[in-house]
N, C-alpha and C. Protein backbone atom coordinates (compact mmCIF):
# COMPACT_ATOMS: atom_id res chain seq x y z
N UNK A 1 71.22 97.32 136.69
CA UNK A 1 70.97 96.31 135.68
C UNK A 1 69.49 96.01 135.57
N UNK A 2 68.68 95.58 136.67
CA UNK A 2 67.44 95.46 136.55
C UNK A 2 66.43 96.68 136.15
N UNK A 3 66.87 97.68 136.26
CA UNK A 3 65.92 98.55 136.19
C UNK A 3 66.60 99.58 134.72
N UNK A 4 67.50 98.60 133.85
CA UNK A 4 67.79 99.18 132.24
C UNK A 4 67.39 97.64 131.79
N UNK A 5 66.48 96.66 131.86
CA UNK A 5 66.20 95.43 131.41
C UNK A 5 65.24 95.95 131.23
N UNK A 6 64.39 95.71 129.92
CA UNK A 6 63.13 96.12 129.44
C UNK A 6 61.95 94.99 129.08
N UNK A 7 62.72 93.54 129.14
CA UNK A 7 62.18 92.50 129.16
C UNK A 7 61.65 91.80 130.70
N UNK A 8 60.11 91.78 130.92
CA UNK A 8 59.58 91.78 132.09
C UNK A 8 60.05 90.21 132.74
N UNK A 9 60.07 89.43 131.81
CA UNK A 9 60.81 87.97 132.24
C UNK A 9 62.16 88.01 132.66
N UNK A 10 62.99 88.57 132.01
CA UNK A 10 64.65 88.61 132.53
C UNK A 10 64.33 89.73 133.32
N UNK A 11 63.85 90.60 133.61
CA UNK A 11 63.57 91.58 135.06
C UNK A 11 63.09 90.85 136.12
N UNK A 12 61.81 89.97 136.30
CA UNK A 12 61.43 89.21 137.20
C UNK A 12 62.84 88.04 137.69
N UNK A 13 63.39 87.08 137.10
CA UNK A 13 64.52 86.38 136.73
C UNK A 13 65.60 87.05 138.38
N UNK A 14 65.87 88.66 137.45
CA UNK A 14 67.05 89.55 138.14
C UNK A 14 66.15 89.78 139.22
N UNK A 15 65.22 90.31 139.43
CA UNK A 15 64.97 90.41 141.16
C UNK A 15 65.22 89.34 141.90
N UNK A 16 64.64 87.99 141.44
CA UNK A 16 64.81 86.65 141.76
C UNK A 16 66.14 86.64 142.58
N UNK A 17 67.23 86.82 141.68
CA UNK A 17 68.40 86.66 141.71
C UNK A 17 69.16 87.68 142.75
N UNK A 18 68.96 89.11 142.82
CA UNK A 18 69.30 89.85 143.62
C UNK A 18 68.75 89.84 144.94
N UNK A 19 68.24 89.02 145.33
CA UNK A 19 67.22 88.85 146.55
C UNK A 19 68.14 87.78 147.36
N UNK A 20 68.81 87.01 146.79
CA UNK A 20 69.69 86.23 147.19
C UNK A 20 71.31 86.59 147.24
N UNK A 21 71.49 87.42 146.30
CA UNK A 21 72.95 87.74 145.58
C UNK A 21 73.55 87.97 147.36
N UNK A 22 75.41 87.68 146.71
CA UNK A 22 76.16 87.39 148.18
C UNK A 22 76.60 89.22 148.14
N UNK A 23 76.49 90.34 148.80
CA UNK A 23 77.12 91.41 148.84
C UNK A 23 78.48 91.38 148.58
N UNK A 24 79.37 92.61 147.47
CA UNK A 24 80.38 92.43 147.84
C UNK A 24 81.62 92.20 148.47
N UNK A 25 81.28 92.99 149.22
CA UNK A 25 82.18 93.07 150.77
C UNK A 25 82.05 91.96 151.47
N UNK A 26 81.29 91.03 151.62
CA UNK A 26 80.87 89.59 152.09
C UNK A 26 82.40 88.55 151.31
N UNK A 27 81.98 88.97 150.09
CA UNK A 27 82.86 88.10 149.31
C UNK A 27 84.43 88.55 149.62
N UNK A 28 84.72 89.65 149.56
CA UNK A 28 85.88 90.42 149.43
C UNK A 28 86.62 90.24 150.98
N UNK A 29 85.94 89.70 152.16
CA UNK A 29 86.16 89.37 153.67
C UNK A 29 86.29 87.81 153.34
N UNK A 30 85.95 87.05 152.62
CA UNK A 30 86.07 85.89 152.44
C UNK A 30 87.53 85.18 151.74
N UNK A 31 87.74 86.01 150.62
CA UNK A 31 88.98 85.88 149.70
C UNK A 31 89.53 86.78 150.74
N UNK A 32 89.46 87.55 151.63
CA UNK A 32 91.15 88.53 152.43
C UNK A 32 91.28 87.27 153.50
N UNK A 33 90.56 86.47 154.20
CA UNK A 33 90.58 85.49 155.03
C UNK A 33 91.46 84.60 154.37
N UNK A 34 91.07 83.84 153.25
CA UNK A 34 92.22 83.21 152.69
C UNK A 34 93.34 83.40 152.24
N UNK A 35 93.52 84.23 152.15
CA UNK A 35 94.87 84.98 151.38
C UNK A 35 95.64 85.43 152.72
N UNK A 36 95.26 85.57 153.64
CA UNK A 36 96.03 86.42 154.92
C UNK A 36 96.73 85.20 155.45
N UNK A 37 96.30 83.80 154.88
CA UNK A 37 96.23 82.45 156.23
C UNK A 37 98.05 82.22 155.82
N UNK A 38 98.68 82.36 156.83
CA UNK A 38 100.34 81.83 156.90
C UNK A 38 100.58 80.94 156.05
N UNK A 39 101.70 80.75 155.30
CA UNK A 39 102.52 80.12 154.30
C UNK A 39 102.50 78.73 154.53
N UNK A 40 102.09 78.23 156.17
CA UNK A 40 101.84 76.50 155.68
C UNK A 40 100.38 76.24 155.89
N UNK A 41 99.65 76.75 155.14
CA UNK A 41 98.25 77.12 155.11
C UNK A 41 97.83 76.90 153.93
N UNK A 42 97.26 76.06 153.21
CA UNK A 42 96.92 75.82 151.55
C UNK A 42 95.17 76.25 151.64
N UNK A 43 94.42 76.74 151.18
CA UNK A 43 93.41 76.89 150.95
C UNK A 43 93.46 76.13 149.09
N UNK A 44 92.34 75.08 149.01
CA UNK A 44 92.42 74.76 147.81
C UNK A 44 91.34 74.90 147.63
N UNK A 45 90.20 75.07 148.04
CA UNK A 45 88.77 75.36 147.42
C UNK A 45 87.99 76.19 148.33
N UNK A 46 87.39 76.88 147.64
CA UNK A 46 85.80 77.91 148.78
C UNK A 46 85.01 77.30 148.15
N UNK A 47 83.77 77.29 149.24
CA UNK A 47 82.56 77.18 148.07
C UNK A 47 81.98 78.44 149.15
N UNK A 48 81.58 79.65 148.41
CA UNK A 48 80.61 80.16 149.51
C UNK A 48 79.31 80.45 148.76
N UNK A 49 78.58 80.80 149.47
CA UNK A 49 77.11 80.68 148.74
C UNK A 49 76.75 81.61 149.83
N UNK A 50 75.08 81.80 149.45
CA UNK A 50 74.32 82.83 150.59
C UNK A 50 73.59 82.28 151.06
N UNK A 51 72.86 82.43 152.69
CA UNK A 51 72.71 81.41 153.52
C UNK A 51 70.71 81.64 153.25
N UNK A 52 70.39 82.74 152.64
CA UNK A 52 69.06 82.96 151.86
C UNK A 52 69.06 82.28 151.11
N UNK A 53 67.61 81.28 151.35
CA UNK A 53 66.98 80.44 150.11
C UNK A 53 65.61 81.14 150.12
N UNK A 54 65.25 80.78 148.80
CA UNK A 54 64.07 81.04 148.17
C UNK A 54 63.26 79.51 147.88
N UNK A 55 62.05 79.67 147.94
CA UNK A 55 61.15 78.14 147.75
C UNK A 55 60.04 78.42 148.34
């Protein structure tokens, strides 16, 4: 994606952004964790985020 963006502002933006982004497989270990948890087990919210800040 960043490197078919031809606009140098939304390219700068997307590195920004991919520098932080959560890997798939991160996410995909996160949702199999909840979904695996036994039947009197409610998961009603995730929040996950990436533990990289920028500032």
């Amino acid at each position: 994606m960043v490197e078919t963006t031809s606009d140098e502002e939304t390219k700068a933006g997307l590195d920004e952004f991919y520098k932080v982004a959560i890997e798939s497989d991160s996410i995909a270990r996160a949702i199999t964790f909840a979904i695996e948890q036994p039947s009197d087990v409610g998961i009603n919210e995730m929040i996950i985020r990436p533990t990289v800040q920028i500032g």
